[in-house]
N, C-alpha and C. Protein backbone atom coordinates (compact mmCIF):
# COMPACT_ATOMS: atom_id res chain seq x y z
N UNK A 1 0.85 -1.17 0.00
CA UNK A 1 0.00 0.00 0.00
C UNK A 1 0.90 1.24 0.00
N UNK A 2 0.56 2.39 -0.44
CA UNK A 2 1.38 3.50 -0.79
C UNK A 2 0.24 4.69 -0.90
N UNK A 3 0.63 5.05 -0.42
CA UNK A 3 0.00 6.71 0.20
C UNK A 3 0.67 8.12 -0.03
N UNK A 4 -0.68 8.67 -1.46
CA UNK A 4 0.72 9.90 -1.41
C UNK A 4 -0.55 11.01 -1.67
N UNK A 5 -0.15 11.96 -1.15
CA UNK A 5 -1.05 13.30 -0.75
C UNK A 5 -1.24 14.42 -2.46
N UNK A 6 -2.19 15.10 -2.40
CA UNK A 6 -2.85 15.33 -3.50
C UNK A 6 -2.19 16.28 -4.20
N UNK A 7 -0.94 16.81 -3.81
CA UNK A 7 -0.40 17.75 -4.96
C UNK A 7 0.68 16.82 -5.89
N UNK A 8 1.29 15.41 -5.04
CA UNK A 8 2.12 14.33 -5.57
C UNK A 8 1.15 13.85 -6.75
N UNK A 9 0.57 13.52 -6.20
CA UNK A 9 -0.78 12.55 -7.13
C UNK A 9 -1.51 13.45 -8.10
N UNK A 10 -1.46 14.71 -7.86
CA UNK A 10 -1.82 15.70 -9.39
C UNK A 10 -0.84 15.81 -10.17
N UNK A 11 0.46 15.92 -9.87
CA UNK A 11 1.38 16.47 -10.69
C UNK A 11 2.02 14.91 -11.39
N UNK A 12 1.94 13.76 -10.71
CA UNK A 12 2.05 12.36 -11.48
C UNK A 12 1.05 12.25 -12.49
N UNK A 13 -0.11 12.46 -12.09
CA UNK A 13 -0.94 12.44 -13.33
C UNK A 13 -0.37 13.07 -14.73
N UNK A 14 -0.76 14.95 -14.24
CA UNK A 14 -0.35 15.50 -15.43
C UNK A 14 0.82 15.30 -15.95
N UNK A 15 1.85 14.88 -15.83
CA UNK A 15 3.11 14.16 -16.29
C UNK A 15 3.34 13.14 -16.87
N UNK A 16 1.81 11.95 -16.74
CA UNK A 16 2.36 10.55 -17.53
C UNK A 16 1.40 11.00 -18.83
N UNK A 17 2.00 10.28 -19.70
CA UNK A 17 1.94 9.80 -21.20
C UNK A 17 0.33 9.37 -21.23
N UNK A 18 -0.28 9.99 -21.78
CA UNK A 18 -1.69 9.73 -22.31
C UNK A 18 -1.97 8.59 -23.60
N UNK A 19 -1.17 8.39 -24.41
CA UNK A 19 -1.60 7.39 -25.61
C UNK A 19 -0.38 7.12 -26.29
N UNK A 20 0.54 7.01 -25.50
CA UNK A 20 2.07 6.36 -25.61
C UNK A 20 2.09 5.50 -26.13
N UNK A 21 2.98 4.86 -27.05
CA UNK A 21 2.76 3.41 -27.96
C UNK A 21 4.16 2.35 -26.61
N UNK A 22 4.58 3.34 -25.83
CA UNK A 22 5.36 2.59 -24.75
C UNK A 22 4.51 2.90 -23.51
N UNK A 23 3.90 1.54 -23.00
CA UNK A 23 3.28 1.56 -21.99
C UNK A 23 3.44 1.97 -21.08
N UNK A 24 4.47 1.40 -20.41
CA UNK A 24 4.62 2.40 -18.83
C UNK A 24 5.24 3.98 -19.10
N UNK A 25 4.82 4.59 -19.94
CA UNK A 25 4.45 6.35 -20.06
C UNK A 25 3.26 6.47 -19.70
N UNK A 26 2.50 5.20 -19.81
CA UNK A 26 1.14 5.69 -20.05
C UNK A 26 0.54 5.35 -18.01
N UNK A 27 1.80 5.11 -17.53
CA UNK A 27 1.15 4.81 -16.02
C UNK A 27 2.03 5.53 -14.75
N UNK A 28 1.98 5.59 -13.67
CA UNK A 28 2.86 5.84 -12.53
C UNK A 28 3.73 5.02 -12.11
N UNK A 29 5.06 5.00 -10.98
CA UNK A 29 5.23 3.98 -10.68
C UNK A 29 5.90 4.59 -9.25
N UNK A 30 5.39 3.46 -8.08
CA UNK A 30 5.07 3.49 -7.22
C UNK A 30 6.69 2.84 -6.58
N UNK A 31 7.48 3.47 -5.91
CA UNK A 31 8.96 2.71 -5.66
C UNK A 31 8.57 2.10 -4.32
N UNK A 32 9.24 1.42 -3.84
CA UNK A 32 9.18 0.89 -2.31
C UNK A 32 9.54 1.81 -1.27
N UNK A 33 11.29 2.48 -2.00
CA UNK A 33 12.18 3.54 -1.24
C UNK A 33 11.15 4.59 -1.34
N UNK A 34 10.05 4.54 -1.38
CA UNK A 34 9.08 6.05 -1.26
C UNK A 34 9.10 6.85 -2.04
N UNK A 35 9.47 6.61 -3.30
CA UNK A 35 9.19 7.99 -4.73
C UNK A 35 7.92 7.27 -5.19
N UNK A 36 7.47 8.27 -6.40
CA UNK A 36 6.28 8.12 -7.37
C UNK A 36 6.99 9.02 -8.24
N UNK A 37 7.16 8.36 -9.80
CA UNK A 37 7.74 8.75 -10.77
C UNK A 37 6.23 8.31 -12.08
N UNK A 38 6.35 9.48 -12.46
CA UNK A 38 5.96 9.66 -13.99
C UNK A 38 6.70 10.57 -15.13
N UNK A 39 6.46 9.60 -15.86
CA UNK A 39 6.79 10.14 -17.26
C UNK A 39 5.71 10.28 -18.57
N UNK A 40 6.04 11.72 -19.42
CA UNK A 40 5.38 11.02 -20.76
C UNK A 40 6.33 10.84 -21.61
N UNK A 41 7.79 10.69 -21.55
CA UNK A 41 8.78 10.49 -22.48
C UNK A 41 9.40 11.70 -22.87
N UNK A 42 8.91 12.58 -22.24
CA UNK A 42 9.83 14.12 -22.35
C UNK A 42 10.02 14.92 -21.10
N UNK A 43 9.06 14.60 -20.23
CA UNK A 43 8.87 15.34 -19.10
C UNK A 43 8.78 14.27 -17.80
N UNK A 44 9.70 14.89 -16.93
CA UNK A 44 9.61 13.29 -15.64
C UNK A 44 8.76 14.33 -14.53
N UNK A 45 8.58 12.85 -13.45
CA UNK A 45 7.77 13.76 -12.21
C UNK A 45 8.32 13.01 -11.20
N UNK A 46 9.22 13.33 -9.97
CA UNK A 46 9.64 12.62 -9.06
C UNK A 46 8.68 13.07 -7.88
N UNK A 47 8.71 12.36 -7.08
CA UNK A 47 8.03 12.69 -5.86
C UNK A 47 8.10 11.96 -5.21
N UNK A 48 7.53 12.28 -3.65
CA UNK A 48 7.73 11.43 -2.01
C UNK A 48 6.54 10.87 -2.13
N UNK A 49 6.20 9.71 -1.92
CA UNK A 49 4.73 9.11 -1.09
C UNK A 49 5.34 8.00 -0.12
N UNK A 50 4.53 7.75 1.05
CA UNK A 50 4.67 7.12 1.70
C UNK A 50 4.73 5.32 1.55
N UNK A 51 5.63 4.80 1.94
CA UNK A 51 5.34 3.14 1.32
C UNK A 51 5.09 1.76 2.47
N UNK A 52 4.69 1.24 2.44
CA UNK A 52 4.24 0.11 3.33
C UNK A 52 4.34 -1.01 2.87
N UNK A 53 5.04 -1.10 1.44
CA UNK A 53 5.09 -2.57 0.97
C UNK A 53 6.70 -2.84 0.64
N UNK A 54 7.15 -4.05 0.59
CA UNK A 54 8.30 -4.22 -0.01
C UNK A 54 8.28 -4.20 -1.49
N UNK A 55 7.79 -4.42 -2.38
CA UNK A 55 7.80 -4.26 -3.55
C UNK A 55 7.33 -2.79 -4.19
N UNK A 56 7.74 -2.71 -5.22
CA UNK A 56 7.38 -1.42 -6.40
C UNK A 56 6.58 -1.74 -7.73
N UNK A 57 5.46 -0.71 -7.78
CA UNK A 57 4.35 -1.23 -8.42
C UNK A 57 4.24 -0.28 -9.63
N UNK A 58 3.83 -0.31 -10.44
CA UNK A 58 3.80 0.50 -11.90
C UNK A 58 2.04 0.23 -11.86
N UNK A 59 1.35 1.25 -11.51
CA UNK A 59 0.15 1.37 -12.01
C UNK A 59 -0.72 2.11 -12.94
N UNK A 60 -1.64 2.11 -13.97
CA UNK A 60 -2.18 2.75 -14.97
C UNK A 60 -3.40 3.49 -14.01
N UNK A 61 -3.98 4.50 -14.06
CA UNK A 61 -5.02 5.37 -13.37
C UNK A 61 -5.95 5.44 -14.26
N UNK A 62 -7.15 4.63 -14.43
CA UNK A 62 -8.14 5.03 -15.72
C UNK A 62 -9.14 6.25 -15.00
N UNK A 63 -9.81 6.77 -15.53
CA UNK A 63 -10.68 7.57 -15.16
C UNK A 63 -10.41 8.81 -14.72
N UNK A 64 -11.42 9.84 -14.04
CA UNK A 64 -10.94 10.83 -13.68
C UNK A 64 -11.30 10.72 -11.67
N UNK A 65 -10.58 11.06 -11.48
CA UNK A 65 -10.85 10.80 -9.19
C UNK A 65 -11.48 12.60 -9.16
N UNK A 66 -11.94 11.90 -8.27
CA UNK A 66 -12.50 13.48 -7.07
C UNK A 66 -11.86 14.41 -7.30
N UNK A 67 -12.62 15.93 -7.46
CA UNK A 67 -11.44 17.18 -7.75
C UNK A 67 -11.00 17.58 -6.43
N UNK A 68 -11.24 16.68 -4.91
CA UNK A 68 -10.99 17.70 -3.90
C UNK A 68 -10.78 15.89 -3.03
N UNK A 69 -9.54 16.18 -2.69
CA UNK A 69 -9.16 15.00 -1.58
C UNK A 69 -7.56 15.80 -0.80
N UNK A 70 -7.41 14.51 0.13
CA UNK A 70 -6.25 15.29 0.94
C UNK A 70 -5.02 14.23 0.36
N UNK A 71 -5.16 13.06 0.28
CA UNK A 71 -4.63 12.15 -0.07
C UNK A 71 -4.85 10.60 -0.67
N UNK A 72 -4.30 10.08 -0.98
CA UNK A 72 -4.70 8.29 -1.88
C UNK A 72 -4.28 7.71 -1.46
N UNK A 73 -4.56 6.45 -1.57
CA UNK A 73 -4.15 5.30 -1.06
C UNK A 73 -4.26 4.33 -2.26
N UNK A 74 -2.78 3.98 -2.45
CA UNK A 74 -2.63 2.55 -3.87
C UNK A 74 -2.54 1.77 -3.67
N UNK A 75 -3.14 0.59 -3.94
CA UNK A 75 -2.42 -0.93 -3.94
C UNK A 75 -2.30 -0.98 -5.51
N UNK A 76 -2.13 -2.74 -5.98
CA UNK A 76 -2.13 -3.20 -7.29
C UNK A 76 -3.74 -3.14 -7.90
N UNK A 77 -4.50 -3.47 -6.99
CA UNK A 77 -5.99 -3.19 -7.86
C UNK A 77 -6.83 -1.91 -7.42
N UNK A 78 -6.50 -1.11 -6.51
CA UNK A 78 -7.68 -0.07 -6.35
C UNK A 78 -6.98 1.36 -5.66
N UNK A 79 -7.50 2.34 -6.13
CA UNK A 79 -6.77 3.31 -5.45
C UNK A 79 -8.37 3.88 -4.88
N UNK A 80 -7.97 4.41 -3.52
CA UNK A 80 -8.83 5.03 -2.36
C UNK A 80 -8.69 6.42 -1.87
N UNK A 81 -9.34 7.19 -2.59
CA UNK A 81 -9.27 8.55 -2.14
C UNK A 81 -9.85 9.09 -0.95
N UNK A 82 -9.15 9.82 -0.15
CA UNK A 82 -9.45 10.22 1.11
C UNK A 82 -9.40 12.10 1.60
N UNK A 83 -10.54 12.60 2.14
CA UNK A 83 -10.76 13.75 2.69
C UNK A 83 -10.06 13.68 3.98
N UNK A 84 -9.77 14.94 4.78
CA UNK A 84 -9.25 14.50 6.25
C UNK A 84 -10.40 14.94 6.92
N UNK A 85 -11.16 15.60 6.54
CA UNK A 85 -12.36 16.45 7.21
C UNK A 85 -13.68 15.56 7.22
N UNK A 86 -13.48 14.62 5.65
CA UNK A 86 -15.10 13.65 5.64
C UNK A 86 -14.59 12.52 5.43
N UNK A 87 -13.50 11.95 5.78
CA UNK A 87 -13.33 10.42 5.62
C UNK A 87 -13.09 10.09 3.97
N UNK A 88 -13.87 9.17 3.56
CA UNK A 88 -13.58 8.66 2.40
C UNK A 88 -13.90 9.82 1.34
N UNK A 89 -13.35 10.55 0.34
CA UNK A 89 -13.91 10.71 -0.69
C UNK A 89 -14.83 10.41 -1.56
């Protein structure tokens, strides 16, 4: 699980690769040592999130999340957006 707060997790977004013919542009990736890196193949995005797992995960984000959270929460199948004021997003 990996936990990273909402200005990390905006600026990974706008940074990965939208319709990349090389896949992992087209996703985040989640380190163990606590970064979150995106790319779209011209532009990188490093950042801190918090980590709780031994392994490092490369995940794709379909859709669009909540315009107003404090922070996320990733595993391999679901990401969980969270308010600090109302609990779950």
């Amino acid at each position: 699980m990996f936990t990273v707060n909402y200005s990390a997790f905006q600026a990974a977004i706008s940074c990965k690769g939208k319709n990349h013919t090389r896949h992992y542009c087209n996703a985040i990736h989640l380190d163990s040592a606590g970064f979150i890196v995106a790319t779209d193949g011209a532009i990188l995005f490093c950042g801190k999130a918090e980590s709780k797992s031994e392994e490092s995960i490369t995940v794709d984000v379909l859709g669009k999340g909540p315009s107003r959270f404090d922070y996320v929460e990733i595993n391999t199948t679901e990401a969980k957006f969270y308010s600090d004021k109302t609990g779950l997003a």
